[in-house]
N, C-alpha and C. Protein backbone atom coordinates (compact mmCIF):
# COMPACT_ATOMS: atom_id res chain seq x y z
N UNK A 1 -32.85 -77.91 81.01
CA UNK A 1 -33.98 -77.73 81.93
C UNK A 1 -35.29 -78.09 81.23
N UNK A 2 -35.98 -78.31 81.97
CA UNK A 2 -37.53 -79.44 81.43
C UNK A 2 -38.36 -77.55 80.89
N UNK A 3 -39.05 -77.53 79.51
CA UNK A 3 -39.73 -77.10 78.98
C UNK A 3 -41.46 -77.02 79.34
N UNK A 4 -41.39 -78.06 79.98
CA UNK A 4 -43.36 -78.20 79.85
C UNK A 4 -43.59 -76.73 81.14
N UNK A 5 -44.74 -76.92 80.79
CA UNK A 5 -44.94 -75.12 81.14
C UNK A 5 -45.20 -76.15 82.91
N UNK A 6 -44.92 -74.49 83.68
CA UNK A 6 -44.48 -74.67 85.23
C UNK A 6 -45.88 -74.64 85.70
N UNK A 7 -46.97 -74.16 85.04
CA UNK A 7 -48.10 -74.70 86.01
C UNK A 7 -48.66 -76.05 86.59
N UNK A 8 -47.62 -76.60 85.16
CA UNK A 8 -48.07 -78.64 84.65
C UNK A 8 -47.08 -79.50 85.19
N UNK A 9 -46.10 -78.76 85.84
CA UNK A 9 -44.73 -79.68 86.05
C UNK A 9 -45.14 -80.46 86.93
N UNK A 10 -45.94 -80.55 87.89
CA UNK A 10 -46.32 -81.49 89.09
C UNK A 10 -46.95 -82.35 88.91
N UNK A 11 -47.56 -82.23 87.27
CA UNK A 11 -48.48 -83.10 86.66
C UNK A 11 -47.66 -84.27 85.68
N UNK A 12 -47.07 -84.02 85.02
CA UNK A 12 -46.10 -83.90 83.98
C UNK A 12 -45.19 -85.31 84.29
N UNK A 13 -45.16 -86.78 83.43
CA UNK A 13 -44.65 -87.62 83.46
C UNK A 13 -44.25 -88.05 82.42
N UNK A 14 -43.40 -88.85 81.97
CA UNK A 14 -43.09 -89.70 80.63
C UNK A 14 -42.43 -88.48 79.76
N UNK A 15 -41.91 -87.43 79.90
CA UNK A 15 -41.41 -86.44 79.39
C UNK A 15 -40.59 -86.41 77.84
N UNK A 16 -40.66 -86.16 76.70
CA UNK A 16 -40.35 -85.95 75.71
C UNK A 16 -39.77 -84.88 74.86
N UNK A 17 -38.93 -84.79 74.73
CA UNK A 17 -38.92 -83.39 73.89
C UNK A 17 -37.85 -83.49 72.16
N UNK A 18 -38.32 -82.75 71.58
CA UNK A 18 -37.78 -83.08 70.31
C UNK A 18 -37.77 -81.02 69.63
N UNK A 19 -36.55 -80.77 70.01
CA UNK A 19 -36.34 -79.34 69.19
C UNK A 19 -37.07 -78.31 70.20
N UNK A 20 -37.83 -77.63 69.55
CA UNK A 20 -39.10 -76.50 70.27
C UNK A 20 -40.61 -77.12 70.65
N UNK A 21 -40.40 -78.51 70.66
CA UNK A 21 -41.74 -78.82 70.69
C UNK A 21 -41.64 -80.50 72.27
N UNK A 22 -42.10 -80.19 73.25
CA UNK A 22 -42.08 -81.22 74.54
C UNK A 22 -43.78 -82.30 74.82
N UNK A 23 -43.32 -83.19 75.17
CA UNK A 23 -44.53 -83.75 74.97
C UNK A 23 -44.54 -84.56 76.36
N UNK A 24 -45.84 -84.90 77.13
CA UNK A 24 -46.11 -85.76 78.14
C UNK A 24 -47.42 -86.06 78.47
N UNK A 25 -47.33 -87.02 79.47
CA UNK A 25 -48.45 -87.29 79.71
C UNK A 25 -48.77 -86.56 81.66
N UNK A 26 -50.25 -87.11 81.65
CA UNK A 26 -50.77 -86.44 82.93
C UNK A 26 -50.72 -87.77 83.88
N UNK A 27 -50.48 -87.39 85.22
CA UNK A 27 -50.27 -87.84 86.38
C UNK A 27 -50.50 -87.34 87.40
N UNK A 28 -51.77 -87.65 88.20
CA UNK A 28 -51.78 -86.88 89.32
C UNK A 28 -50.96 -87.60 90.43
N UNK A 29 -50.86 -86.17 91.26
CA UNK A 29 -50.09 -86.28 92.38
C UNK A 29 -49.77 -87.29 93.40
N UNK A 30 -51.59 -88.37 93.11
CA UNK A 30 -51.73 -89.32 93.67
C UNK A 30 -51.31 -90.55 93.28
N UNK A 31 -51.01 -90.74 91.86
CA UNK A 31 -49.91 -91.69 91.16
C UNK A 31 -51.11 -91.98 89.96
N UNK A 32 -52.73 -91.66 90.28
CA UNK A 32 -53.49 -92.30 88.81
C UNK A 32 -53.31 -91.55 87.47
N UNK A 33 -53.52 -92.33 86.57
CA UNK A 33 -53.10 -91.43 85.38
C UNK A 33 -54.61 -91.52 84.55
N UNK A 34 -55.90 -91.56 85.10
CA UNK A 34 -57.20 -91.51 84.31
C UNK A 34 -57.87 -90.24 84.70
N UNK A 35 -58.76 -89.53 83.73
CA UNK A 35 -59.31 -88.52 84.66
C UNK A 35 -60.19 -88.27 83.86
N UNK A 36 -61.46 -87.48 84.28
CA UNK A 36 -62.71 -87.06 83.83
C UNK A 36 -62.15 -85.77 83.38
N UNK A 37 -62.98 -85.46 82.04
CA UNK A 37 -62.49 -84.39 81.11
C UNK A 37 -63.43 -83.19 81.44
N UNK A 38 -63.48 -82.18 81.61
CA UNK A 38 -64.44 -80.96 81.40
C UNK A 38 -64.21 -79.96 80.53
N UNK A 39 -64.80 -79.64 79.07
CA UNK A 39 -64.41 -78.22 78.43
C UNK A 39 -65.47 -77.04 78.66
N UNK A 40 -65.23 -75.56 78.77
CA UNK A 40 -66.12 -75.10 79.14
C UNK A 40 -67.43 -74.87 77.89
N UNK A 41 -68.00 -74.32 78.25
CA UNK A 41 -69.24 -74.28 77.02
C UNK A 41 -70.17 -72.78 77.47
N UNK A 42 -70.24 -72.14 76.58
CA UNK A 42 -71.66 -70.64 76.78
C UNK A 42 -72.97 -71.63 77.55
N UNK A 43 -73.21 -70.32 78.18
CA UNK A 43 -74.99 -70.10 78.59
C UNK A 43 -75.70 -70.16 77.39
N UNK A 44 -77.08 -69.98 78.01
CA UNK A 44 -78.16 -69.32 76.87
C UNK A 44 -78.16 -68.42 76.29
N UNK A 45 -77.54 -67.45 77.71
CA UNK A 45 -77.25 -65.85 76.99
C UNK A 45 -76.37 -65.78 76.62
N UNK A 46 -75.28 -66.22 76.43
CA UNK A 46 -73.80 -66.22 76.18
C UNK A 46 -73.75 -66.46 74.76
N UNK A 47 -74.72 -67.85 74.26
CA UNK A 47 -74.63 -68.37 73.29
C UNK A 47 -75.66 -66.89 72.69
N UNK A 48 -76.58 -66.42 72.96
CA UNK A 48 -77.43 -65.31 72.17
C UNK A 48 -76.50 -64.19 72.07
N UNK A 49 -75.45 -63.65 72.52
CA UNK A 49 -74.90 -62.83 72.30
C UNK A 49 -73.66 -63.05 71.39
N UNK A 50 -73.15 -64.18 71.08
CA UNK A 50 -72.43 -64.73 70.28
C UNK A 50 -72.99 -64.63 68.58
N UNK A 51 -74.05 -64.93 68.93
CA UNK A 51 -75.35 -65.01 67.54
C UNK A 51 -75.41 -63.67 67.34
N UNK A 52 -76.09 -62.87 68.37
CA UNK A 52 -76.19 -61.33 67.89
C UNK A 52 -74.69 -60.59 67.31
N UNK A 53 -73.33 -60.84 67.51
CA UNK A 53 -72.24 -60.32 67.46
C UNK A 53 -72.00 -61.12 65.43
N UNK A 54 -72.49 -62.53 65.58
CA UNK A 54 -72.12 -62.59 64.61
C UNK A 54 -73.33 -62.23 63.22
N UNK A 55 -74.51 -62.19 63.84
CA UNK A 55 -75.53 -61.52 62.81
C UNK A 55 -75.28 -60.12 62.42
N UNK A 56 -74.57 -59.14 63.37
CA UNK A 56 -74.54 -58.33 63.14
C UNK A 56 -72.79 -57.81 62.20
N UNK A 57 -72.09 -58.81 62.14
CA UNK A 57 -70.89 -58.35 61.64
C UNK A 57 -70.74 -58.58 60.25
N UNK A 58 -70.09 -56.97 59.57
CA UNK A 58 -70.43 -56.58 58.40
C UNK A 58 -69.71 -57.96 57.22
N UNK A 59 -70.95 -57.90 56.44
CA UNK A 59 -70.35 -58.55 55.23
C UNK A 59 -69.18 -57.92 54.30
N UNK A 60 -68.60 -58.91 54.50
CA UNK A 60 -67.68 -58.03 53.13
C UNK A 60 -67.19 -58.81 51.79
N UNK A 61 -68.52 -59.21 51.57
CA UNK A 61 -68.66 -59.99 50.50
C UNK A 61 -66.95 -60.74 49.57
N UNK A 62 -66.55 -61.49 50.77
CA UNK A 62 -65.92 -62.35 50.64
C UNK A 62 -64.70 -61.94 50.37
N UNK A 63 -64.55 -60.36 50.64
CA UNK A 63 -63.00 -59.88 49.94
C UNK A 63 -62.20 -59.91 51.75
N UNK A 64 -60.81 -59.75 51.73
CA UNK A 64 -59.88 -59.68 52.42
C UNK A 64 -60.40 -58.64 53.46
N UNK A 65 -60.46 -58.58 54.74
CA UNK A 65 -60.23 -57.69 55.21
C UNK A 65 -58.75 -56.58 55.67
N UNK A 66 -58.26 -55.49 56.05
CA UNK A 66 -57.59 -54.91 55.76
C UNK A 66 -57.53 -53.83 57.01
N UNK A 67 -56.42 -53.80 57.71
CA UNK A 67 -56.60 -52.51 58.92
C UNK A 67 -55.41 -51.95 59.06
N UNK A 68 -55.57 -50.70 59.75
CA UNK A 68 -54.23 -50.35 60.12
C UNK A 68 -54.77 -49.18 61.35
N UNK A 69 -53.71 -48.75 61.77
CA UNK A 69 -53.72 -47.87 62.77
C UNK A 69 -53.50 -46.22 62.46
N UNK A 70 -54.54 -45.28 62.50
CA UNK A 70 -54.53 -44.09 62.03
C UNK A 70 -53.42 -43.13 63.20
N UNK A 71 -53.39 -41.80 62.80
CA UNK A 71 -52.86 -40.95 63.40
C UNK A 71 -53.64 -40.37 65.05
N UNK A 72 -54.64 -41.12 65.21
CA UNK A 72 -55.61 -40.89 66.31
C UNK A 72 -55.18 -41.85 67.33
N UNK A 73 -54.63 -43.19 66.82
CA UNK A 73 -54.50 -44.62 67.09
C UNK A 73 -55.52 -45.28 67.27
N UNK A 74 -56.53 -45.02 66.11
CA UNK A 74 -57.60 -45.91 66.08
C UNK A 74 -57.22 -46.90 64.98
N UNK A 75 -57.59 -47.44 65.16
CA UNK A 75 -57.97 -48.84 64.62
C UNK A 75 -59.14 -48.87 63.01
N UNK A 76 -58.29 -48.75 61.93
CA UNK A 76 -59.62 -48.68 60.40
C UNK A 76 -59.44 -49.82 60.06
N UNK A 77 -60.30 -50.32 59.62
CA UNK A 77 -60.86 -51.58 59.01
C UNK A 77 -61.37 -51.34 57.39
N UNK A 78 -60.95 -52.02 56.50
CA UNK A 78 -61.72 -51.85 54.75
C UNK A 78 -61.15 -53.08 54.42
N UNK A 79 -62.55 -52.95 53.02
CA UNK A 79 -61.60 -54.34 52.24
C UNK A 79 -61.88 -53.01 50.52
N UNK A 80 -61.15 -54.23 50.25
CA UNK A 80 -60.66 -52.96 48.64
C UNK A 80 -61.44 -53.15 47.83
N UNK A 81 -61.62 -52.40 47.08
CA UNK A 81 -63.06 -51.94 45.69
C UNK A 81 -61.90 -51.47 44.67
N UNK A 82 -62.68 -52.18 43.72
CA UNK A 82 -61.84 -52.00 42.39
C UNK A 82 -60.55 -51.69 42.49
N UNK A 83 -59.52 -52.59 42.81
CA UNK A 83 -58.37 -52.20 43.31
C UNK A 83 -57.80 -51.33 44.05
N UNK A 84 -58.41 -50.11 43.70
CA UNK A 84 -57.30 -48.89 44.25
C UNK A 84 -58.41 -47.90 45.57
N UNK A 85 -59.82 -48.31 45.55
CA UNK A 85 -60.73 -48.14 46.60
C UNK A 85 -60.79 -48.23 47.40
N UNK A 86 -61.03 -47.70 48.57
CA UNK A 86 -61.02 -48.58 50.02
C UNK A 86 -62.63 -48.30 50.46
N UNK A 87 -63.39 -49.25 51.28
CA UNK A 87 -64.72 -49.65 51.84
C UNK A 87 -64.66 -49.71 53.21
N UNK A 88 -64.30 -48.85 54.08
CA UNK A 88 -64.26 -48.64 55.28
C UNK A 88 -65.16 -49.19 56.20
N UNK A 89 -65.10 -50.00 56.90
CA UNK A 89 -66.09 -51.28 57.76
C UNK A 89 -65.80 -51.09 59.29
N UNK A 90 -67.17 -50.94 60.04
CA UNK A 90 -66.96 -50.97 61.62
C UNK A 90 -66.79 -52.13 61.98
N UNK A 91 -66.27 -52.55 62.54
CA UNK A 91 -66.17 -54.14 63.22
C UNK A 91 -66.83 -53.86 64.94
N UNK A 92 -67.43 -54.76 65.34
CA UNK A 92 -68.33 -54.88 66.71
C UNK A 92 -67.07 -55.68 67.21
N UNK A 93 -67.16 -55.26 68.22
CA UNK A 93 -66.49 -55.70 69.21
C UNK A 93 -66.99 -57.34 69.31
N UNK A 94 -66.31 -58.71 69.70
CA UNK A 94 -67.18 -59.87 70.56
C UNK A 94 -67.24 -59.66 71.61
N UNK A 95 -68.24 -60.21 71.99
CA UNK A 95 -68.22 -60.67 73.38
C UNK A 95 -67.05 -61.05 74.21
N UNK A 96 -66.80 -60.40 75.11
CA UNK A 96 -65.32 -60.89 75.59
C UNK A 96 -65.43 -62.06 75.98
N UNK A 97 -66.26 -63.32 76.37
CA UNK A 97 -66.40 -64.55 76.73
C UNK A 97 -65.72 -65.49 75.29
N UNK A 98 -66.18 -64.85 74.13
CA UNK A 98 -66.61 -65.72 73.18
C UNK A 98 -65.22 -66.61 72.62
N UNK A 99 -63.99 -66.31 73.10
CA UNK A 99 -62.34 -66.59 72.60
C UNK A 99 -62.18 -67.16 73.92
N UNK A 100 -62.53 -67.62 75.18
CA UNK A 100 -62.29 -68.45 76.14
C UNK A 100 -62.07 -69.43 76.19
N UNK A 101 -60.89 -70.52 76.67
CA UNK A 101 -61.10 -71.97 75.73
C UNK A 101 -60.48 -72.30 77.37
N UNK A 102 -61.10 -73.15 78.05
CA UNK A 102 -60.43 -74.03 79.33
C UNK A 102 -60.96 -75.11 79.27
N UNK A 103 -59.70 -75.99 79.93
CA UNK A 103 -60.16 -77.39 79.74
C UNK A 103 -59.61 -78.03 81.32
N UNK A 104 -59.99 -78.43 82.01
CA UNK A 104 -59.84 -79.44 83.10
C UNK A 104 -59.91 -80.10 83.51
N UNK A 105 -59.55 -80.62 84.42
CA UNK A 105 -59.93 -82.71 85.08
C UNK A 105 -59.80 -82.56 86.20
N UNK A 106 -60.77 -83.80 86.57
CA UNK A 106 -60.72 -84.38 88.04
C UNK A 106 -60.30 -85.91 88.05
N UNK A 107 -59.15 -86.14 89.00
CA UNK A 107 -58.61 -87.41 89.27
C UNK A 107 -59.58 -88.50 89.43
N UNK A 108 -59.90 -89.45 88.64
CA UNK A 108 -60.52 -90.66 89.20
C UNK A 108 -60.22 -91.15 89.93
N UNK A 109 -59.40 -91.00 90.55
CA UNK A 109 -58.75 -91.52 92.36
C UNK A 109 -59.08 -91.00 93.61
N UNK A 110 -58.35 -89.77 93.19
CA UNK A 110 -58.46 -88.91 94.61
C UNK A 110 -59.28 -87.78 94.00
N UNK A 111 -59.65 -87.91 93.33
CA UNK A 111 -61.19 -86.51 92.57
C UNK A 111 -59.83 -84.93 92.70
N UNK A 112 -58.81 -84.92 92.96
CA UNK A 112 -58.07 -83.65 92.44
C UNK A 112 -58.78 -83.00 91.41
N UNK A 113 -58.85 -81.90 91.59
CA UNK A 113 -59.03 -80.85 89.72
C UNK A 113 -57.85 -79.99 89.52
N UNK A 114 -57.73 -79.98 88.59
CA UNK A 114 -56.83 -79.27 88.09
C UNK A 114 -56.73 -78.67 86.61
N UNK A 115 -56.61 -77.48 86.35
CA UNK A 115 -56.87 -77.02 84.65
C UNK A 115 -55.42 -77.61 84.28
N UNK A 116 -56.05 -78.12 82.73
CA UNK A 116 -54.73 -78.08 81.80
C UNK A 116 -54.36 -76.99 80.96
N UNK A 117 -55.47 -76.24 80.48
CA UNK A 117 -55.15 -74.92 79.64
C UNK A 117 -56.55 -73.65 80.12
N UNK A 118 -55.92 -72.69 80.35
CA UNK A 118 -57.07 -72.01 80.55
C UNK A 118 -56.69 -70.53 79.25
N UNK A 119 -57.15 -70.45 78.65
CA UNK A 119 -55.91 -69.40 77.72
C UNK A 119 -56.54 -67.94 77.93
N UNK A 120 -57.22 -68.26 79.24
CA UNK A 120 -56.85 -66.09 79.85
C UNK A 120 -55.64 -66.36 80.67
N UNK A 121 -54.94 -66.85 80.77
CA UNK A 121 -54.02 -67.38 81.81
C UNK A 121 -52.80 -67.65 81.29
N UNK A 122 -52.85 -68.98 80.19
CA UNK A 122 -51.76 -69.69 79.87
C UNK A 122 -51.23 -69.56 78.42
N UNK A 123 -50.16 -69.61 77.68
CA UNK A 123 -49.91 -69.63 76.26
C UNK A 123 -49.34 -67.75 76.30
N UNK A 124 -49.20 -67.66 75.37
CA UNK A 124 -48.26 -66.34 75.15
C UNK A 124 -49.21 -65.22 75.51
N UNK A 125 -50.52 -65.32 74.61
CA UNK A 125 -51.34 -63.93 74.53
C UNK A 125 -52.26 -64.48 76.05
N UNK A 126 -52.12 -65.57 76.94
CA UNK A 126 -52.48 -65.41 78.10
C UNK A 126 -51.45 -64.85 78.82
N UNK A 127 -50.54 -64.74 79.10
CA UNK A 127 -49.39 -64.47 79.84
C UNK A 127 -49.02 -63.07 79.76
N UNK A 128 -49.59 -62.61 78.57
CA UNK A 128 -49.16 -61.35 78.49
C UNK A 128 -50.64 -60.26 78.04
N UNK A 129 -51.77 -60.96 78.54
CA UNK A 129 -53.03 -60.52 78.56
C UNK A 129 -53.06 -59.09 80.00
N UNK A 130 -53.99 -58.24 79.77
CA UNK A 130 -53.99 -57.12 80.51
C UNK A 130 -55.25 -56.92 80.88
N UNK A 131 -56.26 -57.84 80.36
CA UNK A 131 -57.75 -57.89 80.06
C UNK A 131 -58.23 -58.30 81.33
N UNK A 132 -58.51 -57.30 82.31
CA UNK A 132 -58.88 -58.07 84.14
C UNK A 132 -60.43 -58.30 83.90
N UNK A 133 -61.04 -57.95 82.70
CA UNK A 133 -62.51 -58.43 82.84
C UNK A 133 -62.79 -59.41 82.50
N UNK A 134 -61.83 -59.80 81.32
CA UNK A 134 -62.09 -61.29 80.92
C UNK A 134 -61.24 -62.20 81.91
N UNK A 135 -60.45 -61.80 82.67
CA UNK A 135 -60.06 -62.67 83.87
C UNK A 135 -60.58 -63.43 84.59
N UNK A 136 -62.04 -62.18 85.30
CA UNK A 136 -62.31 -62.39 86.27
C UNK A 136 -63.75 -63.67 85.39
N UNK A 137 -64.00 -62.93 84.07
CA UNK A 137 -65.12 -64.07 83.93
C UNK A 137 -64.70 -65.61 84.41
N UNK A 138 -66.42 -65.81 85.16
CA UNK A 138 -66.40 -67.64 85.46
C UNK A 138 -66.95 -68.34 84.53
N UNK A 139 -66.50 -69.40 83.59
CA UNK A 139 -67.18 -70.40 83.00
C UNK A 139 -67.98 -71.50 83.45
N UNK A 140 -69.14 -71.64 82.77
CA UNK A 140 -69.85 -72.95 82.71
C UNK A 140 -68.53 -74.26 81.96
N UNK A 141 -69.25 -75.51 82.73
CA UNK A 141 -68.11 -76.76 82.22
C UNK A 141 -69.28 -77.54 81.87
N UNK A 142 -69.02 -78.45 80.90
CA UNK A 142 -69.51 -80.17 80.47
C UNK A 142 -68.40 -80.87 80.71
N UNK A 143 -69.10 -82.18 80.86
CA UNK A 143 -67.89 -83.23 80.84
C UNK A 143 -68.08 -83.99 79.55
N UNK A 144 -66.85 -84.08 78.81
CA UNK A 144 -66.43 -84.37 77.61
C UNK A 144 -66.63 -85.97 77.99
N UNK A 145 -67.83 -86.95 77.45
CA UNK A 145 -68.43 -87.78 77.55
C UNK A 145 -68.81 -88.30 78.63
N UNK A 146 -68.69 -90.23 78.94
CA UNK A 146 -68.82 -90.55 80.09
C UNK A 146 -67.17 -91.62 80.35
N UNK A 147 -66.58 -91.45 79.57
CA UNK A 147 -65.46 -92.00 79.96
C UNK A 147 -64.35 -91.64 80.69
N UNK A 148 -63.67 -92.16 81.53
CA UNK A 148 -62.30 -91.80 82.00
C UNK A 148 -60.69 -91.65 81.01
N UNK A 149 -60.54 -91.22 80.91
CA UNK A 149 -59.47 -91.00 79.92
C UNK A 149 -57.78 -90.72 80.32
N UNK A 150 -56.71 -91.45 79.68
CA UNK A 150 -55.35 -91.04 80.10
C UNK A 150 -55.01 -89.64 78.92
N UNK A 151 -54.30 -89.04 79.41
CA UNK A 151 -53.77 -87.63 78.70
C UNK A 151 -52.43 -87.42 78.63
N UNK A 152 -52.50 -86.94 76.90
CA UNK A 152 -50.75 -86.22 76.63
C UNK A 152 -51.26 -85.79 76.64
N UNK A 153 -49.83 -84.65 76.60
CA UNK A 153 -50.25 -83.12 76.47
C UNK A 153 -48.63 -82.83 75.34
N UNK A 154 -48.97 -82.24 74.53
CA UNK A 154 -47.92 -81.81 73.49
C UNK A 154 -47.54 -79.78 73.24
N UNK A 155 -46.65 -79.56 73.66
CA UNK A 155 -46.69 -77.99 74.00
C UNK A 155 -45.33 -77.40 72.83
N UNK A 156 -45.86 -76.63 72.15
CA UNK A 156 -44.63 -76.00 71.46
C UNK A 156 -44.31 -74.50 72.27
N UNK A 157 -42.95 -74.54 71.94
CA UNK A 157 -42.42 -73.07 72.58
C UNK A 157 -41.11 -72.61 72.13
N UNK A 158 -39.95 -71.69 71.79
CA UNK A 158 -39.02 -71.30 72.05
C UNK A 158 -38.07 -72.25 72.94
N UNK A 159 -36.92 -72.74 71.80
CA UNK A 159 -36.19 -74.05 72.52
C UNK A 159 -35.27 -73.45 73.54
N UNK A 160 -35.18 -72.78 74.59
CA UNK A 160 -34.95 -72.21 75.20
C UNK A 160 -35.22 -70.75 75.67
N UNK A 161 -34.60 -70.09 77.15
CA UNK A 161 -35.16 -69.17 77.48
C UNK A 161 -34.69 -67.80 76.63
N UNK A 162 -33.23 -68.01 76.22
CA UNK A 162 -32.58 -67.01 75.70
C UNK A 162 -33.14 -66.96 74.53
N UNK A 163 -33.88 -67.95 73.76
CA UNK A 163 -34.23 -68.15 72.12
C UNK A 163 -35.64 -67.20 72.20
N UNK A 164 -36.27 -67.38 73.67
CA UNK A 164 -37.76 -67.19 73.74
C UNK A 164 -37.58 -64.84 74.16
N UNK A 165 -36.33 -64.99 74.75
CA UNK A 165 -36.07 -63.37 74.82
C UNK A 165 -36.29 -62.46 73.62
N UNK A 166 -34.71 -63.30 72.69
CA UNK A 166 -34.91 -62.79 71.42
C UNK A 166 -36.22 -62.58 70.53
N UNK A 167 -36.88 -63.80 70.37
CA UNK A 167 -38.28 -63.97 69.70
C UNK A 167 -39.19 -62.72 70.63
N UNK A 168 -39.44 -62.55 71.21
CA UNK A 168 -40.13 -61.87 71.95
C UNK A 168 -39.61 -60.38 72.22
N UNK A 169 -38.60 -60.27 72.76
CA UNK A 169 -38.17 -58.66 73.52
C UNK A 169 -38.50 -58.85 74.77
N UNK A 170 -39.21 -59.90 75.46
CA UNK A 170 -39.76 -60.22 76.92
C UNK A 170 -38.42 -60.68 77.80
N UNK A 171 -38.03 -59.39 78.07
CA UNK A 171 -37.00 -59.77 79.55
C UNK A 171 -37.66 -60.74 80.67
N UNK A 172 -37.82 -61.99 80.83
CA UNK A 172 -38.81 -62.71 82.09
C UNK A 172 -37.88 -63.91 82.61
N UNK A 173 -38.74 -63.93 83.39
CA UNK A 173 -38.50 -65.69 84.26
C UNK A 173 -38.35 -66.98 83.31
N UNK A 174 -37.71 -67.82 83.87
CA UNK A 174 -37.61 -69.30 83.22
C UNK A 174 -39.05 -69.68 83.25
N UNK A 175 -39.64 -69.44 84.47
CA UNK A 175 -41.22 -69.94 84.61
C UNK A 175 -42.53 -69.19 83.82
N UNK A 176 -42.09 -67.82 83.81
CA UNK A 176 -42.65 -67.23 82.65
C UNK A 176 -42.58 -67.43 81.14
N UNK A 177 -41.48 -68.15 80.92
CA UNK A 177 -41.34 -68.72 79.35
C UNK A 177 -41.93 -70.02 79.08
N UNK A 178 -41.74 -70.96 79.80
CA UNK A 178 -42.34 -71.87 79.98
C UNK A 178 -43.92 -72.06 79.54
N UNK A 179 -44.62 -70.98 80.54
CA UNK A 179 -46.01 -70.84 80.48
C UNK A 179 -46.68 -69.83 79.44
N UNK A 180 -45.75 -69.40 78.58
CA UNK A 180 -45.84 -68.34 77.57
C UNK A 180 -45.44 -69.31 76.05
N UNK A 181 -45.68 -70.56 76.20
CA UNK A 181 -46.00 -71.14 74.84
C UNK A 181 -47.03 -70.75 73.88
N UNK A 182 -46.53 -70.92 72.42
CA UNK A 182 -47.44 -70.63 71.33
C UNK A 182 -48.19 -71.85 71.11
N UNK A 183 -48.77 -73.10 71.28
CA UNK A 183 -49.32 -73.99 70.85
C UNK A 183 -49.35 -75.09 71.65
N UNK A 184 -50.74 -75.70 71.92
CA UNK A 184 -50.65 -76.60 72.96
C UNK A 184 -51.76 -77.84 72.55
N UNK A 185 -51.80 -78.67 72.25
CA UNK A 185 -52.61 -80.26 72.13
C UNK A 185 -52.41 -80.85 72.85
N UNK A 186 -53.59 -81.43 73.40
CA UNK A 186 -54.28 -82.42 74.36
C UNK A 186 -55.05 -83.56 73.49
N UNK A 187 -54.40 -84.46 73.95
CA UNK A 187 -54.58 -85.70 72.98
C UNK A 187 -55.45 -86.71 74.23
N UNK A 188 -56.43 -87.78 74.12
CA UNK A 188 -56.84 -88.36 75.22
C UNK A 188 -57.34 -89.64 74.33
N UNK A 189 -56.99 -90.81 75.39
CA UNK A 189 -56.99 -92.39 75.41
C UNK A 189 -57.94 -92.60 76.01
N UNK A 190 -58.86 -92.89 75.75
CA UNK A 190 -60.19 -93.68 76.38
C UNK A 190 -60.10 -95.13 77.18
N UNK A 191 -61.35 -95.59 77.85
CA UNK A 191 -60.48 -97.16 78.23
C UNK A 191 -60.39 -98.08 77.21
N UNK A 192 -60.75 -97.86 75.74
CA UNK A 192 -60.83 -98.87 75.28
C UNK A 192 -59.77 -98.77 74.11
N UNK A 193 -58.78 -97.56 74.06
CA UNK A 193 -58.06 -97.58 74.14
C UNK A 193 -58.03 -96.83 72.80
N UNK A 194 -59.25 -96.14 72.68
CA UNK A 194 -58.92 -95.03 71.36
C UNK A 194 -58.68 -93.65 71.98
N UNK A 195 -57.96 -92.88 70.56
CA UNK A 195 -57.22 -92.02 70.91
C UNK A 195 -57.65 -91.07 70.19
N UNK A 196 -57.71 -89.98 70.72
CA UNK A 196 -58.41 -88.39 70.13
C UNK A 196 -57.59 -87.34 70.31
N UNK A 197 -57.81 -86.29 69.80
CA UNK A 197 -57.83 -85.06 69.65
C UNK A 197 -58.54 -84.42 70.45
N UNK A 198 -58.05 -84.26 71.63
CA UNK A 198 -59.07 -82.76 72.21
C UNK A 198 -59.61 -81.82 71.86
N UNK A 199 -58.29 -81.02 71.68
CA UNK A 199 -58.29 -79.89 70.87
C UNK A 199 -56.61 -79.41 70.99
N UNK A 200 -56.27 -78.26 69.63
CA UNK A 200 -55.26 -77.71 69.62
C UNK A 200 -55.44 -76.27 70.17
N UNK A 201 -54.49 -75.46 70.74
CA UNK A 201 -54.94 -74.07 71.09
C UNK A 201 -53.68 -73.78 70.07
N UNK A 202 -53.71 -72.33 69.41
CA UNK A 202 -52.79 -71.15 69.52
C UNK A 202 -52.56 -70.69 69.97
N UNK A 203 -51.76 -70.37 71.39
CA UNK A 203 -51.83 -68.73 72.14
C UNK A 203 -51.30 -67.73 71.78
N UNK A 204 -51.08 -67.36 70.25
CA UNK A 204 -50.62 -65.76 69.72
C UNK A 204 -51.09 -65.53 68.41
């Protein structure tokens, strides 16, 4: 059974797969295979609260950080002093925007949109996210230059559903494993026929 995650299957042409790792390209529904790129990008304020989260997070002068879970089930944070020390450190929360990564297109044909990765949504720690605030957030988009571009898409996952149970403990759907990949690259062809790196995601 075809691997590429079930949100993309309608998209999904030239199909590849080699072990735990499937590869294809994009096709819309309408048969074109070029499309205008959009990644999302912060506000003004978005971007100032990103700045404030990271001005304010503690130095720890370059040593390891270190946590575990107390008898309260909180969450301690230290990095170690003279070996056998511990330096107990608050960590600030981010911004829940600030780990958002979506990327989408519109058909140069028939102008379709459609996301390729949205990762409150898609990849393992989307799929199994509980976070309805960062859900509901809406992103700002740019369009990733002025060119039209053809797209792979390269997705690693669990070479099957029974492989992806074990690895996991996740009793689920074929379509839930699918869309519960750890790693996903988007590669894009310009018209002139160079080839990039989008970007890679992790989802765990």
């Amino acid at each position: 059974m075809s691997t590429v995650p079930q949100y993309l299957r309608k998209y999904a042409c030239n199909e590849k797969r080699k072990k735990d790792i499937v590869t294809f390209r994009i096709k819309c529904t309408c048969g074109c295979e070029t499309f205008s790129v959009f990644e999302n990008v912060h506000t003004k304020e978005e971007k100032k609260s990103i700045n404030d989260y990271n001005h304010n997070f503690p130095d720890t002068g370059y040593k390891t950080l270190h946590g575990y879970v107390d008898k309260n089930g909180k969450t301690r944070t230290y990095v170690k002093k003279f070996f056998f020390f511990r330096k107990y450190i608050e960590i600030p929360s981010p911004p829940p925007f600030m780990y958002v990564n979506v990327v989408k297109v519109i058909c140069s044909s028939c102008k379709e949109e459609f996301v390729l990765f949205d990762s409150r949504f898609h990849g393992y720690d989307g799929m199994t996210s509980e976070d309805e605030e960062i859900r509901k957030y809406s992103p700002q988009f740019a369009r990733k230059g002025n060119s039209v571009y053809k797209i792979e898409v390269t997705v690693e996952n669990e070479a099957d559903l029974e492989s992806f149970i074990e690895a996991t403990g996740d009793e689920c759907s074929y379509e839930f494993y699918t869309n519960a990949f750890i790693c996903i690259e988007i590669r894009l062809t310009d018209e002139n026929g160079k080839k990039t790196l989008l970007d890679s995601f992790e989802t765990v």
